[in-house]
C-alpha atoms as a PDB file:
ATOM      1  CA  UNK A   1      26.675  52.507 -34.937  1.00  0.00           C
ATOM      2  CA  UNK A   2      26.660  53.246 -31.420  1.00  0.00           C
ATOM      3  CA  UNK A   3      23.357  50.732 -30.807  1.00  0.00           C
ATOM      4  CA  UNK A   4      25.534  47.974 -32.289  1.00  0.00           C
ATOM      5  CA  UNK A   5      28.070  48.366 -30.041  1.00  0.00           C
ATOM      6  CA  UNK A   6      26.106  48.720 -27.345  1.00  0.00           C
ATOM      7  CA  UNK A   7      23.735  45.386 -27.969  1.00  0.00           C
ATOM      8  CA  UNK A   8      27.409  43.236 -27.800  1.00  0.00           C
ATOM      9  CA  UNK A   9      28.459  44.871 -24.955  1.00  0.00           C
ATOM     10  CA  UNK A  10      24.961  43.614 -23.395  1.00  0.00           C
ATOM     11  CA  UNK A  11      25.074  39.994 -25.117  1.00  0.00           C
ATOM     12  CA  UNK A  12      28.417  39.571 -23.561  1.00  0.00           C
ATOM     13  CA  UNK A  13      27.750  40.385 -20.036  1.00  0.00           C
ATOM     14  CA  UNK A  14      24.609  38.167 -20.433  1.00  0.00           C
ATOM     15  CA  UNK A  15      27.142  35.266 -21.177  1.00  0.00           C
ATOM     16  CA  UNK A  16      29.264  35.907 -18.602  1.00  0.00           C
ATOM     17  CA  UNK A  17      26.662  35.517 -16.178  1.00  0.00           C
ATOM     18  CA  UNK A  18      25.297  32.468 -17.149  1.00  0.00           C
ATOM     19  CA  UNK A  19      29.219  30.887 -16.983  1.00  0.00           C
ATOM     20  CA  UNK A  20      29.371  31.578 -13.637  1.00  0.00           C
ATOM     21  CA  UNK A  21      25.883  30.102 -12.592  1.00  0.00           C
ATOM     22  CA  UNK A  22      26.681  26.756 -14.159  1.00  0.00           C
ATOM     23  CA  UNK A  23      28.013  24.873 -11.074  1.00  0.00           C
ATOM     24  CA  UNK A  24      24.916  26.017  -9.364  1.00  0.00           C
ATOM     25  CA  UNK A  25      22.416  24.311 -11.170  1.00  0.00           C
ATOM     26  CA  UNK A  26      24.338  20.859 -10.984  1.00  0.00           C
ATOM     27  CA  UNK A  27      24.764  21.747  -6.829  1.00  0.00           C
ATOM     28  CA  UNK A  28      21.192  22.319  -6.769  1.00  0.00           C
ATOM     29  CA  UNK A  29      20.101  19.229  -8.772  1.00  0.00           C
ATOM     30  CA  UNK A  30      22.064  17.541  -6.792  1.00  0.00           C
ATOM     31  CA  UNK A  31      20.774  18.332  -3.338  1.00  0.00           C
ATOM     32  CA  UNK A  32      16.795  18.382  -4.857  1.00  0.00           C
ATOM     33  CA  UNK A  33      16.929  14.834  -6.096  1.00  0.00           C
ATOM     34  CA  UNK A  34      17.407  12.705  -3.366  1.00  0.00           C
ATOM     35  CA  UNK A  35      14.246  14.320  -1.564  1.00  0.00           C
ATOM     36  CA  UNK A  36      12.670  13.777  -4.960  1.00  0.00           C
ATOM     37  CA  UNK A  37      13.296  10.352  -4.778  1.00  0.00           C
ATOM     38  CA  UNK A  38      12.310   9.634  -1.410  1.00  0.00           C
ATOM     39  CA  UNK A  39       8.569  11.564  -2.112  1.00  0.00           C
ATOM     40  CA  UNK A  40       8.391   8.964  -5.161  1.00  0.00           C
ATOM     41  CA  UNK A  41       9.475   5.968  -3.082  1.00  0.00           C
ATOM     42  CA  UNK A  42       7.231   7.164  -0.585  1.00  0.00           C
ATOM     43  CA  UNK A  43       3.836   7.797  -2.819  1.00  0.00           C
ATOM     44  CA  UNK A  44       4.294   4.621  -4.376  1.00  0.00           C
ATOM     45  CA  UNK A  45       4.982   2.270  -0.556  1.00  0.00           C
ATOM     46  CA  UNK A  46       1.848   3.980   1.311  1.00  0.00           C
ATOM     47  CA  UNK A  47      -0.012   3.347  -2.323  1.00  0.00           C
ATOM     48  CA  UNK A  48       0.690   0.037  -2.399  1.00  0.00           C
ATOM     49  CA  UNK A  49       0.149  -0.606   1.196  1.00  0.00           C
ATOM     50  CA  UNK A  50      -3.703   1.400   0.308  1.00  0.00           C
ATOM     51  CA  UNK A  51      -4.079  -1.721  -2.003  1.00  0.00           C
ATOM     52  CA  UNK A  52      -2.686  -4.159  -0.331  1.00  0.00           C
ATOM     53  CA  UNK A  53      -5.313  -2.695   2.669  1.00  0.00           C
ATOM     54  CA  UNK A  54      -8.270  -3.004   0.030  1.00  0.00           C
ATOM     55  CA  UNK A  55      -7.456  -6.492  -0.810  1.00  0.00           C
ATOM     56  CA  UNK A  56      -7.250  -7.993   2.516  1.00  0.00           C
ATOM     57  CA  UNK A  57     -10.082  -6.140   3.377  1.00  0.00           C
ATOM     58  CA  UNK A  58     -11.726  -7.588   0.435  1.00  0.00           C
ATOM     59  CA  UNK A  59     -10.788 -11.634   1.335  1.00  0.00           C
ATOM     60  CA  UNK A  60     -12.225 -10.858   4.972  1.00  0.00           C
ATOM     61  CA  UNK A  61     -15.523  -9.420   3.794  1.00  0.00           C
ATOM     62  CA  UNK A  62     -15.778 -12.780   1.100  1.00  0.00           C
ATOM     63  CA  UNK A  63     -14.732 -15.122   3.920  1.00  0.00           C
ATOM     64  CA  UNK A  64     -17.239 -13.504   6.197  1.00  0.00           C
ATOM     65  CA  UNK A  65     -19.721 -14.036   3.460  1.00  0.00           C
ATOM     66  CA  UNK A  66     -18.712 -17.778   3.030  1.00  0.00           C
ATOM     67  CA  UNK A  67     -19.046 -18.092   7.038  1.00  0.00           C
ATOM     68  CA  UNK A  68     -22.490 -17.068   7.518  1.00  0.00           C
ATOM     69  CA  UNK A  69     -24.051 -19.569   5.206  1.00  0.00           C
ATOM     70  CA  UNK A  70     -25.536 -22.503   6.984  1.00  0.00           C
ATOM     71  CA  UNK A  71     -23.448 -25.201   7.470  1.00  0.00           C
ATOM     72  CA  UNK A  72     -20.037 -23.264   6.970  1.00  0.00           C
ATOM     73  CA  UNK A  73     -17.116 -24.025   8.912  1.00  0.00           C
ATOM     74  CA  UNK A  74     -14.007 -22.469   9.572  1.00  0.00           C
ATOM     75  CA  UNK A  75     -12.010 -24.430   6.712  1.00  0.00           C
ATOM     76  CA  UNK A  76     -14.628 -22.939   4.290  1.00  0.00           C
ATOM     77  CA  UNK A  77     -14.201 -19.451   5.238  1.00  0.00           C
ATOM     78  CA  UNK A  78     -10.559 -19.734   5.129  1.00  0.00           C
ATOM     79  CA  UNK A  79     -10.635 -21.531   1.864  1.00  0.00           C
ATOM     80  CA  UNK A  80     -12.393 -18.928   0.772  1.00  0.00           C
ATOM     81  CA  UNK A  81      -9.837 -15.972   1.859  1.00  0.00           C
ATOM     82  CA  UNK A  82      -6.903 -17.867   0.308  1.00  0.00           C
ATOM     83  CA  UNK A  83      -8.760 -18.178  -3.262  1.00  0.00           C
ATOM     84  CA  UNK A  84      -9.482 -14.312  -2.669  1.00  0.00           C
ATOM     85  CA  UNK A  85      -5.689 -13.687  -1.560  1.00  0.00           C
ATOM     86  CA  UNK A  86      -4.261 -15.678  -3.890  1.00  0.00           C
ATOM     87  CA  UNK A  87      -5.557 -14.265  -7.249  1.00  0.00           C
ATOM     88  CA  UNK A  88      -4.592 -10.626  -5.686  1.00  0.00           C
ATOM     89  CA  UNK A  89      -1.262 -11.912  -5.434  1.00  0.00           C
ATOM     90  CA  UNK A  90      -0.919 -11.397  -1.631  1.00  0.00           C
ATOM     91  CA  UNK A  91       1.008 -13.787   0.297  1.00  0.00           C
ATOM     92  CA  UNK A  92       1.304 -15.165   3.609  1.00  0.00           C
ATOM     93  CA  UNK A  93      -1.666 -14.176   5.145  1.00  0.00           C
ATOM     94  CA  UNK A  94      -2.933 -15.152   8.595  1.00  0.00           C
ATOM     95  CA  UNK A  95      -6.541 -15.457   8.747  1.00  0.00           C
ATOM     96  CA  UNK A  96      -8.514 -15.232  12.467  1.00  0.00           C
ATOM     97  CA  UNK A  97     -12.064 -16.589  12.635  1.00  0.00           C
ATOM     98  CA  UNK A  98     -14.072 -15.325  15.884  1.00  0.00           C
ATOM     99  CA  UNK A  99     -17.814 -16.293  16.674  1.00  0.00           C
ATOM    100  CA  UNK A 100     -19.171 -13.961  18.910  1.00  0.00           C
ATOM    101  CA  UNK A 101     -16.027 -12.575  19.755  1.00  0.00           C
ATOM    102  CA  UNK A 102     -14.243 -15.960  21.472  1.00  0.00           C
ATOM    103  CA  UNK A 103     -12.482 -18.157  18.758  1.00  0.00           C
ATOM    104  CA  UNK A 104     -14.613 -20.889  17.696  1.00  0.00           C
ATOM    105  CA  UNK A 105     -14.996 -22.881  14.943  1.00  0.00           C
ATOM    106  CA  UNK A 106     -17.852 -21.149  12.474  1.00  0.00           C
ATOM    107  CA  UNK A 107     -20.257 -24.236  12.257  1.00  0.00           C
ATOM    108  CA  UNK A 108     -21.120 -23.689  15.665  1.00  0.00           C
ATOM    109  CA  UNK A 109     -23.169 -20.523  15.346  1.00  0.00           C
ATOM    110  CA  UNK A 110     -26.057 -20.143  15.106  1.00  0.00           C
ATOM    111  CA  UNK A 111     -28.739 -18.201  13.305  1.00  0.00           C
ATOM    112  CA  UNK A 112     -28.161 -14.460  15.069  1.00  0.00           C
ATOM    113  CA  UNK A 113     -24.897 -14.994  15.940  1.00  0.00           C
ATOM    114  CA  UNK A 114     -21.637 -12.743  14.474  1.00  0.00           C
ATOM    115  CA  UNK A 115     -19.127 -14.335  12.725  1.00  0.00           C
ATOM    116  CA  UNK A 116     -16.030 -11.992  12.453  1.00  0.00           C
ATOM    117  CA  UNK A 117     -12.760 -12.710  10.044  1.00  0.00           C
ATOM    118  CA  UNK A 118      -9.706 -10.441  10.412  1.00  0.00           C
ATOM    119  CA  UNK A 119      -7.174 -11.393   7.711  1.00  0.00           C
ATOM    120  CA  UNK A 120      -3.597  -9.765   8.254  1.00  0.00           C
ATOM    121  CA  UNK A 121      -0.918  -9.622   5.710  1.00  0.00           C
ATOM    122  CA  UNK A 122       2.954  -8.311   6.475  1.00  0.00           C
ATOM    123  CA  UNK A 123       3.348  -5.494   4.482  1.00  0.00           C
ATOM    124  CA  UNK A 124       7.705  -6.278   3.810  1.00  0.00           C
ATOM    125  CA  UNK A 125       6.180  -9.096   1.814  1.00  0.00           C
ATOM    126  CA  UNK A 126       3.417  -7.546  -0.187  1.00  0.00           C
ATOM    127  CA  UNK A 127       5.227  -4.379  -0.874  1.00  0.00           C
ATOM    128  CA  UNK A 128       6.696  -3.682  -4.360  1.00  0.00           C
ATOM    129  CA  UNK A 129       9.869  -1.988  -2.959  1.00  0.00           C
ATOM    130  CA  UNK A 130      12.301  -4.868  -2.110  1.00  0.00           C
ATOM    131  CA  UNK A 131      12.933  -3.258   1.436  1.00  0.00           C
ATOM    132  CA  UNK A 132      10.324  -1.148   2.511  1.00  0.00           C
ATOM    133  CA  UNK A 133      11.575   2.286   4.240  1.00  0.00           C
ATOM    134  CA  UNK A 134       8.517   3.793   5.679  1.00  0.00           C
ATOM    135  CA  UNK A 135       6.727   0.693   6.809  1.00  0.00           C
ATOM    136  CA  UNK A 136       9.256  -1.826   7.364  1.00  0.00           C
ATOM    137  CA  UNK A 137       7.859  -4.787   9.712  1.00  0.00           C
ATOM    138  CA  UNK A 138       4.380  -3.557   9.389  1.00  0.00           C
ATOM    139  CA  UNK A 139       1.216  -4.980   8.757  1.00  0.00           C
ATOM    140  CA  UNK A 140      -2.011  -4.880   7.076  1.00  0.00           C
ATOM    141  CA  UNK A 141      -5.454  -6.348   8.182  1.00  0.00           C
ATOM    142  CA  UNK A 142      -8.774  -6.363   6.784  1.00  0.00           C
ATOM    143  CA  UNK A 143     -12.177  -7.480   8.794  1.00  0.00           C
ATOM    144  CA  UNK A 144     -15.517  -8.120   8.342  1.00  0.00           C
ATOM    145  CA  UNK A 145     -18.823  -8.779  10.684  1.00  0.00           C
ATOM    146  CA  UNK A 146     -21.765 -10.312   9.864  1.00  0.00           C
ATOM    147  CA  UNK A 147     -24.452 -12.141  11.574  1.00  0.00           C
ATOM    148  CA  UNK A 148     -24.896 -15.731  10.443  1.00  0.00           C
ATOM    149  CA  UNK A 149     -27.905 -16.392   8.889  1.00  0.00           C
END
């Protein structure tokens, strides 16, 4: 009989410890999940500024493409980024066309010379968070070089 009374005697200390400890947990959760939520918000506004990176990247190296065809001009290459842009579902871009490094229009290169487009995209409206905290009033910019053929 003794080992009966002594396995209650244990059960019920066991109880009154976890009583106690209750608050603590809810204290706890509280203080962990705001740092929680800012690593989520975080992982998902530098992985969506990643794609948004790819993707501009992406419309430069097809306008670049488009621009060292003969007889391309600059209205072709950018006509090109903004079909590339627009199916990603980026918006406002701002698309730079340099021919050997000076602005110029692209149909007057010539064989051997580079043709560079840098496309740039504001990441506040790209982003997937309605205000962005970790790169608020940034931006994004893809280029590409290639030597016209």
């Amino acid at each position: 009989m003794p080992s009966l009374l002594h396995s209650s005697t244990k059960l019920r200390c066991r109880n009154m410890g976890r009583s106690r400890r209750s608050g603590a947990a809810v204290v706890e959760f509280a203080v962990v999940v705001p740092l929680l939520f800012m690593v989520i918000l975080g992982i998902i506004e530098f992985g969506r500024a990643m794609m948004v990176g790819e993707l501009v990247n992406n419309a430069a190296r097809t306008g670049c493409r488009q621009g060292v065809l003969n007889g391309s001009a600059t209205s072709d290459i950018q006509t090109a980024v903004n079909n590339c842009v627009n199916s990603a579902g980026i918006g406002s871009t701002t698309i730079n066309v340099l021919v050997n490094g000076t602005p110029a229009d692209a149909s007057t290169a010539v064989t051997g010379d580079s043709i560079t487009v840098t496309v740039t995209a504001p990441f506040n409206q790209n982003s997937w968070i309605p205000t962005p905290v970790f790169l608020n009033g940034r931006s994004v910019s893809g280029n590409a070089v290639m030597r016209r053929e």
